[in-house]
N, C-alpha and C. Protein backbone atom coordinates (compact mmCIF):
# COMPACT_ATOMS: atom_id res chain seq x y z
N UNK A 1 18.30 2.93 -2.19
CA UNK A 1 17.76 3.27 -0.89
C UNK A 1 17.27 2.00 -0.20
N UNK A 2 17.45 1.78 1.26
CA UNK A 2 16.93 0.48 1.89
C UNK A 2 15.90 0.62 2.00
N UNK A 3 15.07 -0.82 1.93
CA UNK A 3 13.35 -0.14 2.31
C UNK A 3 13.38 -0.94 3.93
N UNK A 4 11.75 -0.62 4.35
CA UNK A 4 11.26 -0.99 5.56
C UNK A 4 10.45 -1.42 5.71
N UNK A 5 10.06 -2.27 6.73
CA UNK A 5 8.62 -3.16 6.69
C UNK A 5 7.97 -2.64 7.57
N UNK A 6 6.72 -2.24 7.00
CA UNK A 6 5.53 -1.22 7.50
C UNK A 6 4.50 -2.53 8.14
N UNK A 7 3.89 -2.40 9.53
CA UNK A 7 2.83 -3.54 9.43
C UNK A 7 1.55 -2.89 9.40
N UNK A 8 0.68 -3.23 8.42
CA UNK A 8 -0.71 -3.00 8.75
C UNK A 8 -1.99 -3.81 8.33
N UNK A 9 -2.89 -3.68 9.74
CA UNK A 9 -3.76 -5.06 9.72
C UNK A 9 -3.19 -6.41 10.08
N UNK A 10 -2.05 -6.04 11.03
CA UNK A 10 -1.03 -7.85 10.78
C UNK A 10 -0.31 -7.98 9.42
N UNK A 11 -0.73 -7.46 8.23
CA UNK A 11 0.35 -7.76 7.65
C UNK A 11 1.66 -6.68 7.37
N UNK A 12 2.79 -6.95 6.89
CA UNK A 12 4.29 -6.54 6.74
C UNK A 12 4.18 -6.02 5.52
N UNK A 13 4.26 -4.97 4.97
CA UNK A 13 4.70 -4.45 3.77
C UNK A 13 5.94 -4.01 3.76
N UNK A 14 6.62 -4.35 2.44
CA UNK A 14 8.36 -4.11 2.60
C UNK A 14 8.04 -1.94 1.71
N UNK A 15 8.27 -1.29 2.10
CA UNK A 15 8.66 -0.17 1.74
C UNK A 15 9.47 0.66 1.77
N UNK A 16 9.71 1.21 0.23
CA UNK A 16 10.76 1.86 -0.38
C UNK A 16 10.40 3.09 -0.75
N UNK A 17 11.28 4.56 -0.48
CA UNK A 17 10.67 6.04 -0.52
C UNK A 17 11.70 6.53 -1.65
N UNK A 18 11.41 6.87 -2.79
CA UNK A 18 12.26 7.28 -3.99
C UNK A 18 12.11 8.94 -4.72
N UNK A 19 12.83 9.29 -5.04
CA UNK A 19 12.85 10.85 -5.59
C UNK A 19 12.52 11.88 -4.74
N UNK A 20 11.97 13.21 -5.52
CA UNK A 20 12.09 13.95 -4.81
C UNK A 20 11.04 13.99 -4.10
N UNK A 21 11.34 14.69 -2.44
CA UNK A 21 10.41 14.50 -1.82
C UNK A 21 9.13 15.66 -2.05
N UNK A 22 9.44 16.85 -2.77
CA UNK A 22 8.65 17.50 -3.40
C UNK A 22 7.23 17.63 -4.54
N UNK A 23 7.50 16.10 -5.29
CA UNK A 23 7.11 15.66 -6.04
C UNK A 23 5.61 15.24 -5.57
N UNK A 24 4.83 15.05 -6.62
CA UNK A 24 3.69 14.80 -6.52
C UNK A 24 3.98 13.23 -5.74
N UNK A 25 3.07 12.19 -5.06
CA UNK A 25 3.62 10.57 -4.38
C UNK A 25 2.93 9.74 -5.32
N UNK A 26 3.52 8.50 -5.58
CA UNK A 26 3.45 7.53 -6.45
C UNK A 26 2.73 5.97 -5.55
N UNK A 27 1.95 6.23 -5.25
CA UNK A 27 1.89 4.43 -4.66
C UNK A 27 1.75 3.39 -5.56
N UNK A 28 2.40 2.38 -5.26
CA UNK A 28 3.02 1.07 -6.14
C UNK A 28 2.43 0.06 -5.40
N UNK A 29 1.11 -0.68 -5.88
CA UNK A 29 0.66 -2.20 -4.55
C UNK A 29 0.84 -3.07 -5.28
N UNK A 30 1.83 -3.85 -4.93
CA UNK A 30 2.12 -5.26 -5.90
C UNK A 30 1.76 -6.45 -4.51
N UNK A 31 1.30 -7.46 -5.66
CA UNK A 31 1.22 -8.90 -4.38
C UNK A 31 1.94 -9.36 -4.04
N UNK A 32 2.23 -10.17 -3.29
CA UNK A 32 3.51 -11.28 -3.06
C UNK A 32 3.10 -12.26 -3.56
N UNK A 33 3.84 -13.79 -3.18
CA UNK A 33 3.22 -14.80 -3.16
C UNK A 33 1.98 -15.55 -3.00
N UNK A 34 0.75 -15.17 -3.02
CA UNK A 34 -0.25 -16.05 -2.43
C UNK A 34 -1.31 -14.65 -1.80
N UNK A 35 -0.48 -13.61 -2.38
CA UNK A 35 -1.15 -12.22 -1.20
C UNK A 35 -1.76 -11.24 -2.54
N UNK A 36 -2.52 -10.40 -2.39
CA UNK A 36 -2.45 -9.30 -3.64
C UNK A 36 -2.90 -8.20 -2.77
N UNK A 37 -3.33 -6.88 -3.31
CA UNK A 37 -3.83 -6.03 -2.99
C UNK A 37 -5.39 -5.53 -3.11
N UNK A 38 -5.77 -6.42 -3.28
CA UNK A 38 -7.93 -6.48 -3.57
C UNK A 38 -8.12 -6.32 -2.17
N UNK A 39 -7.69 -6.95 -1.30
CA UNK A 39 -8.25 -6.45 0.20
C UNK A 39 -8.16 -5.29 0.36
N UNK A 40 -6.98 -4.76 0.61
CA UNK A 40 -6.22 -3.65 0.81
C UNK A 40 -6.85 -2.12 0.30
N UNK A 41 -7.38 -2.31 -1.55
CA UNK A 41 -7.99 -1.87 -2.16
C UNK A 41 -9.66 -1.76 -1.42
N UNK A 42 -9.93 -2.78 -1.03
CA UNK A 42 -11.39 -3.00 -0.90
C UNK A 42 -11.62 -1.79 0.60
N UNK A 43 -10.44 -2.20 1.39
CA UNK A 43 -10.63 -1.15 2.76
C UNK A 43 -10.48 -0.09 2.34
N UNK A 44 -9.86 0.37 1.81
CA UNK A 44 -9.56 1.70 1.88
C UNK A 44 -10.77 2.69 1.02
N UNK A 45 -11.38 2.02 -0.14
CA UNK A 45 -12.68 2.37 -0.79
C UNK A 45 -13.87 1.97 0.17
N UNK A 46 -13.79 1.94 0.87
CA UNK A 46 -14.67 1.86 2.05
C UNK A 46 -14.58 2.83 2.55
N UNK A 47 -13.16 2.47 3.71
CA UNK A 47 -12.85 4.21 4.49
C UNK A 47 -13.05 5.05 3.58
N UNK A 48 -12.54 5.45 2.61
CA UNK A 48 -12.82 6.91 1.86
C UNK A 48 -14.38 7.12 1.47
N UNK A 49 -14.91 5.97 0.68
CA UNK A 49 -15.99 6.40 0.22
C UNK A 49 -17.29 5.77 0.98
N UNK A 50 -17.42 5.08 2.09
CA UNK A 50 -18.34 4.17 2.43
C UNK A 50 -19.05 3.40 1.49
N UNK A 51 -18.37 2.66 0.53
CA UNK A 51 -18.53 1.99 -0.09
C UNK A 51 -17.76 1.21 -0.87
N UNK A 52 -18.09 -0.28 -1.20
CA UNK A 52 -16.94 -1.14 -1.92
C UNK A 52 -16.54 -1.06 -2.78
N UNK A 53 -15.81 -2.02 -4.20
CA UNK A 53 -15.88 -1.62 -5.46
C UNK A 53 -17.10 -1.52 -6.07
């Protein structure tokens, strides 16, 4: 399947949608080069919980 580059916050995430679409969803956050997902992580435990790690 081709993936697509999602932008959020300014940055580009390359994403890929696999199996069935029935299925429970799987999110996969890998880093790139020089990038990881601790930010990414850190916002979103915010938005959900008003609070950091």
């Amino acid at each position: 399947m081709e993936g697509n580059l999602l932008e959020v916050r300014g940055k580009r995430l390359y994403v890929e949608i696999h199996g069935n679409e029935n299925a429970s969803s799987l999110l996969y956050l890998r880093g790139g080069p020089g990038e990881n997902c601790c930010e990414f992580m850190f916002h979103q435990t915010q938005k959900t919980f008003g609070t950091g790690f």
